[in-house]
PDB file of N, CA and C in Angstrom:
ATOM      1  N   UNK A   1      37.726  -3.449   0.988  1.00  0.00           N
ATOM      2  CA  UNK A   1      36.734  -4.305   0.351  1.00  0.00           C
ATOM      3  C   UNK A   1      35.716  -4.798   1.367  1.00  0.00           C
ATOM      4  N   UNK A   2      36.160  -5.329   2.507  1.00  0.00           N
ATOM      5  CA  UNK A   2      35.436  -5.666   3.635  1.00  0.00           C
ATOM      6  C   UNK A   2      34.158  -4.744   4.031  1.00  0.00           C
ATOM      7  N   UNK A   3      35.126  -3.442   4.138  1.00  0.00           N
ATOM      8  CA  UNK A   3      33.958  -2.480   5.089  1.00  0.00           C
ATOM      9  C   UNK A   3      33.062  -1.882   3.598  1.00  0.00           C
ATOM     10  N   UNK A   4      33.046  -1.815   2.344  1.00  0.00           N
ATOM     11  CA  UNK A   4      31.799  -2.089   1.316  1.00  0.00           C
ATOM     12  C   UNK A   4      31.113  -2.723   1.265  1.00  0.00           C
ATOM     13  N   UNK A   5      31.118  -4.095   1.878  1.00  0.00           N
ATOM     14  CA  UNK A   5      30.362  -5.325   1.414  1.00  0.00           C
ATOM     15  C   UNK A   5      29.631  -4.839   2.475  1.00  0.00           C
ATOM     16  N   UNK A   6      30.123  -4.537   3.825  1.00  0.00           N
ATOM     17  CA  UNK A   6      29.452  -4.398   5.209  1.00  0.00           C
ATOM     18  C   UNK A   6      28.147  -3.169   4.963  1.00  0.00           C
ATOM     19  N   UNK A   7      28.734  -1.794   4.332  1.00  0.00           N
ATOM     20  CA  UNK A   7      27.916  -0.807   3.742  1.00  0.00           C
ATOM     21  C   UNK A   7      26.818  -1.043   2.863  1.00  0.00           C
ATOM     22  N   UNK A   8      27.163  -2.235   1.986  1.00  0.00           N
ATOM     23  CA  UNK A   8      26.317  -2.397   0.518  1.00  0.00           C
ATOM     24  C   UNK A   8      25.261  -3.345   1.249  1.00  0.00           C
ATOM     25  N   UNK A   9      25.312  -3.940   1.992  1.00  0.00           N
ATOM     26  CA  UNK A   9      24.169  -5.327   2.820  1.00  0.00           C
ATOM     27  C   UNK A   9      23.169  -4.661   3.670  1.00  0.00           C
ATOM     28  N   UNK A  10      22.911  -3.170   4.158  1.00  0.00           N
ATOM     29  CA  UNK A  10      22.197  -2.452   4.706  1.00  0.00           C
ATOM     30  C   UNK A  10      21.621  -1.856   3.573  1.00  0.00           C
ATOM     31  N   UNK A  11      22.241  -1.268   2.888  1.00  0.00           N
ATOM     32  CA  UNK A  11      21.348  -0.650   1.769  1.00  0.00           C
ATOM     33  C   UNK A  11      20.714  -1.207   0.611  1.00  0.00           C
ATOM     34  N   UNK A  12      21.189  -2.807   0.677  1.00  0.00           N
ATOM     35  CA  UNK A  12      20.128  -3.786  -0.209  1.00  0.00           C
ATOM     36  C   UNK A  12      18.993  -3.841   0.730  1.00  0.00           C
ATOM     37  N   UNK A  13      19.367  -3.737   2.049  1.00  0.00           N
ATOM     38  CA  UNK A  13      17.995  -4.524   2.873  1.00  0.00           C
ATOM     39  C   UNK A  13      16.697  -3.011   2.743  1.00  0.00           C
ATOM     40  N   UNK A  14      17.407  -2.067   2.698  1.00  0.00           N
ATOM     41  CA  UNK A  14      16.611  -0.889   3.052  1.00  0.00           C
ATOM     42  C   UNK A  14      15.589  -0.889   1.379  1.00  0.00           C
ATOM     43  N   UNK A  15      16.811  -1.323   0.171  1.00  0.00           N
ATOM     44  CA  UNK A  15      16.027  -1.033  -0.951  1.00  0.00           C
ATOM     45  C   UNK A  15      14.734  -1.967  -0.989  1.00  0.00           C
ATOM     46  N   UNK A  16      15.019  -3.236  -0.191  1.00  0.00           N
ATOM     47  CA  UNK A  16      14.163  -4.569  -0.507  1.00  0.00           C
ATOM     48  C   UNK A  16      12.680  -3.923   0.636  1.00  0.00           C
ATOM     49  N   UNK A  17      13.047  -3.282   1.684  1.00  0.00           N
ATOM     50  CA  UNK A  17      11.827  -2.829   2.398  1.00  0.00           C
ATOM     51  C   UNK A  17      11.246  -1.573   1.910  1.00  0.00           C
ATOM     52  N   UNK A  18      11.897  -1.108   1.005  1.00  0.00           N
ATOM     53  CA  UNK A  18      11.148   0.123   0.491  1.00  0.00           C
ATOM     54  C   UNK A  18      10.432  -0.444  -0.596  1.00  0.00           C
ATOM     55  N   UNK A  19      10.824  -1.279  -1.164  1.00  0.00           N
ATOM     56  CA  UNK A  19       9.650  -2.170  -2.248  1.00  0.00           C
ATOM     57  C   UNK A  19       8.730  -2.686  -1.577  1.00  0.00           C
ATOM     58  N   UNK A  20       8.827  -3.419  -0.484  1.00  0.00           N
ATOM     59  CA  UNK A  20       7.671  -3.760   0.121  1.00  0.00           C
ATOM     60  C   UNK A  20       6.614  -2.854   1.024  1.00  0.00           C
ATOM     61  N   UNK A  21       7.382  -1.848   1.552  1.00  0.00           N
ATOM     62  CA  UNK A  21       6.171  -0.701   2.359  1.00  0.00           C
ATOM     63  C   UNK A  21       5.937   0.270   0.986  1.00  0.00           C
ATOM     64  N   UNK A  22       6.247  -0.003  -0.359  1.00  0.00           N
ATOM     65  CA  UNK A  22       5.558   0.907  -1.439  1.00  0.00           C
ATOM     66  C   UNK A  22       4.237  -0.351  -1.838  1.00  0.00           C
ATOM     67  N   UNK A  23       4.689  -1.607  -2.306  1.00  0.00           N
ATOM     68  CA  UNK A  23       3.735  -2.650  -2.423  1.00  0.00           C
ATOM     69  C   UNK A  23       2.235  -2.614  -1.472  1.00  0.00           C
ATOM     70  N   UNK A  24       2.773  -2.233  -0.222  1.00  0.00           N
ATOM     71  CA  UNK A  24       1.778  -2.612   0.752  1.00  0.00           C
ATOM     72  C   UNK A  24       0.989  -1.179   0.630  1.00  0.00           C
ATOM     73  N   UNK A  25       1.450  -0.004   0.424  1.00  0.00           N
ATOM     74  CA  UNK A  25       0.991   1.476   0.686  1.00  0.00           C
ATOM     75  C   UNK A  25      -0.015   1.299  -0.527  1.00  0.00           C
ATOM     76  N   UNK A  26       0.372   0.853  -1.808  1.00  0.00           N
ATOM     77  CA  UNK A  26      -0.830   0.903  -3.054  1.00  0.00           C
ATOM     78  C   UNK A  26      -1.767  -0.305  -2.977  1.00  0.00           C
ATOM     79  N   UNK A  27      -1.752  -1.285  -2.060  1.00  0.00           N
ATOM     80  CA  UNK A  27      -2.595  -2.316  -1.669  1.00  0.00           C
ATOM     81  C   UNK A  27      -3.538  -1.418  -0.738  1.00  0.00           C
ATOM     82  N   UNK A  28      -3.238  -0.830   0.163  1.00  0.00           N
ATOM     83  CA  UNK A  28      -3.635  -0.281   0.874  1.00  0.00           C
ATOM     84  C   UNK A  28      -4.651   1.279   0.222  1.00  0.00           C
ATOM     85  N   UNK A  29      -4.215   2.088  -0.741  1.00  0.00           N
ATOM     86  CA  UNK A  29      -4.679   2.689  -1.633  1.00  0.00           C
ATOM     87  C   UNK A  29      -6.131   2.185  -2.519  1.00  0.00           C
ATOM     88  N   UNK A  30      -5.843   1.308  -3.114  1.00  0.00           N
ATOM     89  CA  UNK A  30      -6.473   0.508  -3.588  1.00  0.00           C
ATOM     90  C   UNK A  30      -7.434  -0.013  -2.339  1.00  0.00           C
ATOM     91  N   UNK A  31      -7.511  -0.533  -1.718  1.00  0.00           N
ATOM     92  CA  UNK A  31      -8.360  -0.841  -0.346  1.00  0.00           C
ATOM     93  C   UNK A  31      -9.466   0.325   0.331  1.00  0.00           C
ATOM     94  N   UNK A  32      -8.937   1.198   0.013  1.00  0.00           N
ATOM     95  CA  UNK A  32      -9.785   2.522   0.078  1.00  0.00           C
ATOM     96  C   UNK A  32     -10.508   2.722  -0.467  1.00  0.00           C
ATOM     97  N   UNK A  33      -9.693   2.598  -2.235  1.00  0.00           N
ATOM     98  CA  UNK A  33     -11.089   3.028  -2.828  1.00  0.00           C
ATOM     99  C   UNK A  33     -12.139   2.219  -2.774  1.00  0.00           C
ATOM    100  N   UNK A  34     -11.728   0.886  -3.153  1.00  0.00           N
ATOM    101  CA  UNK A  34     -12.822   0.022  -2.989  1.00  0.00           C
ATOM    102  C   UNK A  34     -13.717   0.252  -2.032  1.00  0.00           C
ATOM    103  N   UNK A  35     -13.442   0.615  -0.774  1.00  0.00           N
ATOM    104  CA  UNK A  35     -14.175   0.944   0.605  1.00  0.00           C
ATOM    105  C   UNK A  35     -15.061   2.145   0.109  1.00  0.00           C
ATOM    106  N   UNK A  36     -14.572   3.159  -0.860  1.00  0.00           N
ATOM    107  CA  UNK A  36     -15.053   4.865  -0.832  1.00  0.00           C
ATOM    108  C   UNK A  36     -16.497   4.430  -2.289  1.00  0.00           C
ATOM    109  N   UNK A  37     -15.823   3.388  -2.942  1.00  0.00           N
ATOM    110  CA  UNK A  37     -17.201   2.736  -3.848  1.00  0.00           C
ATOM    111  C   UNK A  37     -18.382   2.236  -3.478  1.00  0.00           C
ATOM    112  N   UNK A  38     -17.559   1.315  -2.566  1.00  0.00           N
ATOM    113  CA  UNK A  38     -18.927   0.270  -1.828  1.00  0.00           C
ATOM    114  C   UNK A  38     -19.498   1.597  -0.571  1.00  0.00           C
ATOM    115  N   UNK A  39     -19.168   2.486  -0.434  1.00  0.00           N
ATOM    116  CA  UNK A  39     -19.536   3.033   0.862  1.00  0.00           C
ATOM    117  C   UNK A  39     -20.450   3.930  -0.199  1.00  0.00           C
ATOM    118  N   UNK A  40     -20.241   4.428  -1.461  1.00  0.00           N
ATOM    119  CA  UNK A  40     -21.210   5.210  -2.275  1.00  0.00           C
ATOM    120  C   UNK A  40     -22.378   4.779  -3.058  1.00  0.00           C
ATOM    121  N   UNK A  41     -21.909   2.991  -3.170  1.00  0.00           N
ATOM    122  CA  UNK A  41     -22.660   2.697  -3.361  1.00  0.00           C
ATOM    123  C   UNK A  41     -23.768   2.376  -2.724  1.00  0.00           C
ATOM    124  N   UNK A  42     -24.030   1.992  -1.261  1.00  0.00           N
ATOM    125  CA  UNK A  42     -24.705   1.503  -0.249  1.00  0.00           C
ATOM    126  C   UNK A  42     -25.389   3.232  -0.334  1.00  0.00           C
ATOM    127  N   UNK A  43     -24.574   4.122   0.182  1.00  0.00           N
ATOM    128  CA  UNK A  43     -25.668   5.465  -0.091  1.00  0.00           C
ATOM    129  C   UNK A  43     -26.718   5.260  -0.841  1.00  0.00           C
ATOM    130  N   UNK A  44     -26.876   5.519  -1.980  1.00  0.00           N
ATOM    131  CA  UNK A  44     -27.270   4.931  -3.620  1.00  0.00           C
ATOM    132  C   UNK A  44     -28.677   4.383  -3.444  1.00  0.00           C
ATOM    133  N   UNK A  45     -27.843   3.119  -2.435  1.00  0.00           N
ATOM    134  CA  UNK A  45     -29.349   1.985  -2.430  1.00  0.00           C
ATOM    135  C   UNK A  45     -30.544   2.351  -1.519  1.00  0.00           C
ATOM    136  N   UNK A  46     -29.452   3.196  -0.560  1.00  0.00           N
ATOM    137  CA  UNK A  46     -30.298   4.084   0.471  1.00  0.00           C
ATOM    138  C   UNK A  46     -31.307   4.699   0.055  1.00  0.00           C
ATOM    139  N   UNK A  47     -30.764   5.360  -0.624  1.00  0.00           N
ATOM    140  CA  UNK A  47     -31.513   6.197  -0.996  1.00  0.00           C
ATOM    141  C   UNK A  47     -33.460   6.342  -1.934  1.00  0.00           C
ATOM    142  N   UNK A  48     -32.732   4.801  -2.329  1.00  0.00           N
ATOM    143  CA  UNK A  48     -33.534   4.534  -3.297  1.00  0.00           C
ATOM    144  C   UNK A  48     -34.740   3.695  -2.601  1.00  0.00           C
ATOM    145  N   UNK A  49     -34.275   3.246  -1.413  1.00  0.00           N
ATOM    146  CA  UNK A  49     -35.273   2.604  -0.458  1.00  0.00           C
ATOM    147  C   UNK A  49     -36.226   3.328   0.243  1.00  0.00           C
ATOM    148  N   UNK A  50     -35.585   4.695   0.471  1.00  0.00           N
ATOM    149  CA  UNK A  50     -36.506   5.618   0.980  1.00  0.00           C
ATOM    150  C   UNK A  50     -37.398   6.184   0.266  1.00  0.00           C
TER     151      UNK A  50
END
């Protein structure tokens, strides 16, 4: 019983950081595009200035 509890407390911690480096990876996703919009959009205005 001992050496389960010892097994099962690593693989909660691993499940709890794989939720958080998936959380952070689609924050990060999301952060892009926003960047790949505003970066198409600024083209855009460029363009229109010239």
């Amino acid at each position: 019983m001992c050496v389960k509890k010892i097994w099962i407390a690593p693989e909660d911690r691993v499940k709890r950081s794989d939720a958080r480096v998936c959380a952070l990876e689609e924050k990060v996703e999301l952060g892009d595009v926003g960047a790949t919009i505003v970066a198409d959009r600024l083209t855009q205005l460029e363009k229109k200035l010239i």
